[in-house]
Protein backbone atom coordinates (compact mmCIF):
# COMPACT_ATOMS: atom_id res chain seq x y z
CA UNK A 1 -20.43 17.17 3.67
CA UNK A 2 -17.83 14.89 2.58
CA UNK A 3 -18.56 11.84 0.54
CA UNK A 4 -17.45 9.27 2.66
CA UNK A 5 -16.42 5.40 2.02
CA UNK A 6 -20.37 5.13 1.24
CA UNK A 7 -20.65 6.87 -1.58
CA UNK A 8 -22.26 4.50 -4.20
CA UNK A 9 -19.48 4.46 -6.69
CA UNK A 10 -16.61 4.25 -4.37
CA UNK A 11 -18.83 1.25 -1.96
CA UNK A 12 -19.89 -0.28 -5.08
CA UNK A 13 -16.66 -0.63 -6.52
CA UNK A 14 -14.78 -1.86 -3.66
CA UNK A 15 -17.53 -4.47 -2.92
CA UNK A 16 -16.64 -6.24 -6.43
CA UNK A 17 -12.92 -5.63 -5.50
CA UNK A 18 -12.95 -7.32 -2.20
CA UNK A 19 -15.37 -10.29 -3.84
CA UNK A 20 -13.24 -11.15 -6.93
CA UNK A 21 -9.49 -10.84 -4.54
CA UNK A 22 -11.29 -13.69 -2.87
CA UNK A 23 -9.65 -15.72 -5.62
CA UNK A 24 -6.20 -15.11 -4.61
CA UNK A 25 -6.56 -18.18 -2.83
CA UNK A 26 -6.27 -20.30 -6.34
CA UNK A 27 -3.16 -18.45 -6.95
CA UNK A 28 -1.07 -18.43 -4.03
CA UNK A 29 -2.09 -22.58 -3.81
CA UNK A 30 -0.76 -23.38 -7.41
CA UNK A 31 2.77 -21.10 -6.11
CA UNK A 32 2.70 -23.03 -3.37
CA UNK A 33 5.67 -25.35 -4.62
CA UNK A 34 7.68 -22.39 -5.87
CA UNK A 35 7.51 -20.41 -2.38
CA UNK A 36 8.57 -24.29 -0.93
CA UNK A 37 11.22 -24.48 -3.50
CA UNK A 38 12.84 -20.74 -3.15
CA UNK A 39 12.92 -21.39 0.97
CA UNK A 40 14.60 -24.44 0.58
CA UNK A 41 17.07 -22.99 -1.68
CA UNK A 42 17.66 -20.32 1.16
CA UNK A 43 16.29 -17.66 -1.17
CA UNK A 44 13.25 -15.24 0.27
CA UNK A 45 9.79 -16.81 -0.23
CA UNK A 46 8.23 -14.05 -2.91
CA UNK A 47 11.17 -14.83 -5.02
CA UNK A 48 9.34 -18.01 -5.61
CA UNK A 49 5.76 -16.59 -5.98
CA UNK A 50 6.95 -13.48 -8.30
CA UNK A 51 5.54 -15.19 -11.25
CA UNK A 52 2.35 -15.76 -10.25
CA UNK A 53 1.59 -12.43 -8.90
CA UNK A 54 0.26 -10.56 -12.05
CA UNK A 55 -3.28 -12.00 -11.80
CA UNK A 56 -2.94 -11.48 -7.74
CA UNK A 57 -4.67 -8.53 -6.12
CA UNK A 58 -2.86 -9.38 -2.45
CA UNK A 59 -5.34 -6.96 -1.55
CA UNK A 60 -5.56 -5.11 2.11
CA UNK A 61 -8.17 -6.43 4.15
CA UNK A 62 -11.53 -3.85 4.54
CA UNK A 63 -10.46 -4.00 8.22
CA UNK A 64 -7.33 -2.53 6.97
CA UNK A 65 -8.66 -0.13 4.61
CA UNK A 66 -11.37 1.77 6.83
CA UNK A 67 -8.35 2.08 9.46
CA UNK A 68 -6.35 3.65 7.22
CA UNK A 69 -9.40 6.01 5.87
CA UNK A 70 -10.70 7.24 8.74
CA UNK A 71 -6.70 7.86 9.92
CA UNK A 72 -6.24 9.82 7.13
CA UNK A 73 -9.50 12.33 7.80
CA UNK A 74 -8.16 12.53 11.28
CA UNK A 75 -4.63 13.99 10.69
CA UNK A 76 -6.29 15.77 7.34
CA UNK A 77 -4.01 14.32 5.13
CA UNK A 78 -3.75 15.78 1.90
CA UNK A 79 -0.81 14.14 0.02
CA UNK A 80 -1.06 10.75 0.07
CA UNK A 81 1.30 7.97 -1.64
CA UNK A 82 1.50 4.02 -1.78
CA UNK A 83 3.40 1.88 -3.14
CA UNK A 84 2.29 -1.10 -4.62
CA UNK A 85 -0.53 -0.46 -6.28
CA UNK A 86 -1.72 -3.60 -7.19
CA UNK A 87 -5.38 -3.46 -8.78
CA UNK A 88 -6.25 -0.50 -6.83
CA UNK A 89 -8.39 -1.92 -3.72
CA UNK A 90 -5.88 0.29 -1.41
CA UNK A 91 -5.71 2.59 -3.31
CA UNK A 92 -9.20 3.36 -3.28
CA UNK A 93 -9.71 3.82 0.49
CA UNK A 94 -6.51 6.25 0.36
CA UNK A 95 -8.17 8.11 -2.98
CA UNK A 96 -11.41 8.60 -1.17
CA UNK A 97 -9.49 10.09 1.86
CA UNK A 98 -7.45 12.42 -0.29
CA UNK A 99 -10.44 13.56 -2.08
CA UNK A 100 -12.64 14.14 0.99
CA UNK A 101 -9.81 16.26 2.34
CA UNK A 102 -9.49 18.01 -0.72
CA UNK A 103 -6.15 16.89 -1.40
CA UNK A 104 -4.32 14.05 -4.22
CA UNK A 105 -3.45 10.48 -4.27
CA UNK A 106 -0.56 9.18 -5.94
CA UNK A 107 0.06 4.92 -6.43
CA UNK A 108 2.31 3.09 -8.13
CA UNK A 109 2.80 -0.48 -10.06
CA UNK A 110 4.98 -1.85 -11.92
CA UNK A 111 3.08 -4.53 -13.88
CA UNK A 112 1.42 -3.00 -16.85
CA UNK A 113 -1.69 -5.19 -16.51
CA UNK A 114 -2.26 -3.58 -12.91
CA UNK A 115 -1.57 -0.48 -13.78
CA UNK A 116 -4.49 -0.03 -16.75
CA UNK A 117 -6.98 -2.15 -14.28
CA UNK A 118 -6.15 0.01 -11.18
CA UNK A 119 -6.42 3.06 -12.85
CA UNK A 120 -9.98 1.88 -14.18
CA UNK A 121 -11.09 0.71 -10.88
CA UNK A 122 -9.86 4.59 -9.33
CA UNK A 123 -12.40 6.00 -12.32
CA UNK A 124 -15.65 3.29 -11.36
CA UNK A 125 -15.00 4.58 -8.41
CA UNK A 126 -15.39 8.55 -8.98
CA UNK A 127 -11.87 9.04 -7.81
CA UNK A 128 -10.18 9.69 -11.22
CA UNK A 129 -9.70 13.02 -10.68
CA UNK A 130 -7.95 13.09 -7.88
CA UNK A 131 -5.37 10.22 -7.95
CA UNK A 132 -2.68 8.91 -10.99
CA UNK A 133 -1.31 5.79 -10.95
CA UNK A 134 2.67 6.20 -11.86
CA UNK A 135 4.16 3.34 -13.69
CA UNK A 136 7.18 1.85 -13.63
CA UNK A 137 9.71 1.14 -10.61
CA UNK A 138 9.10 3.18 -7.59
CA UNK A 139 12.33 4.04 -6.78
CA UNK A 140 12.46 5.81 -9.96
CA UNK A 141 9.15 7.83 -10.39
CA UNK A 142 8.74 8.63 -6.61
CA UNK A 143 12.49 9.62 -6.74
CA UNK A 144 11.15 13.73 -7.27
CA UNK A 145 8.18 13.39 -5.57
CA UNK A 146 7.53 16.91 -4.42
CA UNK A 147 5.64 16.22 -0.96
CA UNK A 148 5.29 17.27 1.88
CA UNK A 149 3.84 13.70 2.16
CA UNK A 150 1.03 13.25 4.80
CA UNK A 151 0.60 9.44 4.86
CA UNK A 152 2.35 6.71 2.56
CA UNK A 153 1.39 3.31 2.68
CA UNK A 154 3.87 0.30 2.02
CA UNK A 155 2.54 -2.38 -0.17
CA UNK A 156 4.96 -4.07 -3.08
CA UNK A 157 8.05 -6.17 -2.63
CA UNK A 158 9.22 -6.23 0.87
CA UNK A 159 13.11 -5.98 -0.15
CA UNK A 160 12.04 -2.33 -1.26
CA UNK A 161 10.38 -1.43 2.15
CA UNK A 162 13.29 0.29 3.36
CA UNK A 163 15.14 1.65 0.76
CA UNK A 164 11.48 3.45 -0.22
CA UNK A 165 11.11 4.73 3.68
CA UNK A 166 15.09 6.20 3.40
CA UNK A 167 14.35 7.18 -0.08
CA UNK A 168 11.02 9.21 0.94
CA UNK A 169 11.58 10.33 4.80
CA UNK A 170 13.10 13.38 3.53
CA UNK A 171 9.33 14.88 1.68
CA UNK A 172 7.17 13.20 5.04
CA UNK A 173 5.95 16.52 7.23
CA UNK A 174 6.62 16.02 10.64
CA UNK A 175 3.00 13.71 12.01
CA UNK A 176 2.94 12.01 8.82
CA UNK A 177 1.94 8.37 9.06
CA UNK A 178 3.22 5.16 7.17
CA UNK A 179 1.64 2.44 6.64
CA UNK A 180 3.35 -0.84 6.31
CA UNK A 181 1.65 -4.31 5.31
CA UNK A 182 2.72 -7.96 5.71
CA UNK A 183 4.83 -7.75 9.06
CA UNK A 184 3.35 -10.94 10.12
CA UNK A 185 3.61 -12.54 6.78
CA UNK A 186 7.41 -11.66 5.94
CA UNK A 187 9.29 -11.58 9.62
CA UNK A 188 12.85 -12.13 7.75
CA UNK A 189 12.24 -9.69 5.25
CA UNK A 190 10.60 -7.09 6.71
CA UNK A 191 13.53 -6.95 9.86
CA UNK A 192 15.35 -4.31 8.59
CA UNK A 193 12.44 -1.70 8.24
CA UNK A 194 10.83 -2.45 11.28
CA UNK A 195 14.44 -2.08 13.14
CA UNK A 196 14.47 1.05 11.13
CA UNK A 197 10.92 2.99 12.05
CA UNK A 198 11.05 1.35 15.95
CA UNK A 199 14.23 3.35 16.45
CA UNK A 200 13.72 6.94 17.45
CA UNK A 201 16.97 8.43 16.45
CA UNK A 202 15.36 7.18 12.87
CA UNK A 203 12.55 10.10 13.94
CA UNK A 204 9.94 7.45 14.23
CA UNK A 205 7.12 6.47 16.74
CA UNK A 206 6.07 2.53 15.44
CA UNK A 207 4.18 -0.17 16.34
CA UNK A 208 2.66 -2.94 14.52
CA UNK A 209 -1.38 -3.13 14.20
CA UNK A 210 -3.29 -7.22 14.45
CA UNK A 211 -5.18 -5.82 11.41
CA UNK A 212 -4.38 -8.13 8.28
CA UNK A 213 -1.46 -9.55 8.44
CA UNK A 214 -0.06 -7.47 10.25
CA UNK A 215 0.21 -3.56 9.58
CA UNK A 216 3.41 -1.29 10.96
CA UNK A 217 1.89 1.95 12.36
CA UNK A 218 4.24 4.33 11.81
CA UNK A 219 4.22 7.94 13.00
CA UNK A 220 7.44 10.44 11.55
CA UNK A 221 8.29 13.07 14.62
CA UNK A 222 10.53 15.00 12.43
């Protein structure tokens, strides 16, 4: 019997999660006048909110998370990878999927606050042993990942979206799934990726999921 999304810890721990990200609200209102300000400027919008983001989880929604859980037990994945690790919420429902599959989840985050917090919310909830938290910049300590990679989920700065997916497409195993978030949120900047995993001579199947705000459901043919 595998432990499941219910198991006390895991439940437990992503119940406070979900509760305190309910205060992102507070931060994205007082970097309101930055986004406004970068927009008008003609630069992209998270330029503007950068600095608030290190007490942000910009957390997936539990919606989000039990989709991608229960996808992962059905195509068995064993390697999974995110990036944008954030304060862990994400990377909990992926954890508990690796580790009921008996397989290893890998995150990453660059903001040393994150990283120490998301690693202790992977430990509260009994996942420590089978996930690490890599920090630094992505492109950097995912660069010899050894894969094969059975599902990677999409989650940091949306400039890096596709430069991560060309970066990484080489490890995927042919049915591998991506996950990407924000496609609703960041049209402009998300364009280029979603051109990118819609095309099939790019070895994709994609389509984008009304869970959050909006998550690309991508499926690599090989």
């Amino acid at each position: 019997m595998t432990a499941g999304l219910d198991e006390p810890a895991t439940r437990q721990t992503l119940t406070r999660l979900h509760e305190a990200a309910k205060g992102d609200k507070w931060v994205f209102l007082r970097g309101a006048p930055a986004v406004i300000g970068a927009v008008l400027r003609g630069r992209p919008a998270m330029e503007g909110m950068k600095p608030y983001l290190s007490n942000a989880y910009i957390p997936i929604s539990p919606d989000q998370g039990q989709y991608m859980y229960q996808t992962a037990r059905l195509i068995g994945a064993r390697t999974i990878v995110e990036f944008g690790t954030s304060f862990g919420i994400s990377s909990i429902y992926l954890a508990a999927a690796a580790r009921d599959n008996g397989g290893r989840f890998t995150g990453t985050e660059m903001e040393p606050g994150k990283i120490r917090v998301a690693r202790e919310n992977l430990a509260a909830a009994g996942l420590a042993d089978v996930s690490e938290v890599r920090a630094g910049d992505a492109l950097e300590t995912l660069k010899d990942f050894a894969g094969p990679i059975d599902m990677l989920l999409l989650d940091g700065w949306k400039d890096i979206y596709l430069p991560m997916m060309q970066m990484l497409k080489p490890k995927l195993k042919p049915g591998a799934v991506v996950f990407a978030d924000n496609i609703y949120t960041f049209p402009k900047d998300l364009a280029p990726y979603a051109a990118f995993v819609r095309s099939r001579a790019n070895g994709f199947e994609s389509m984008t999921l009304p869970l959050g705000h909006g998550l690309e459901y991508s499926v690599y043919l090989g």
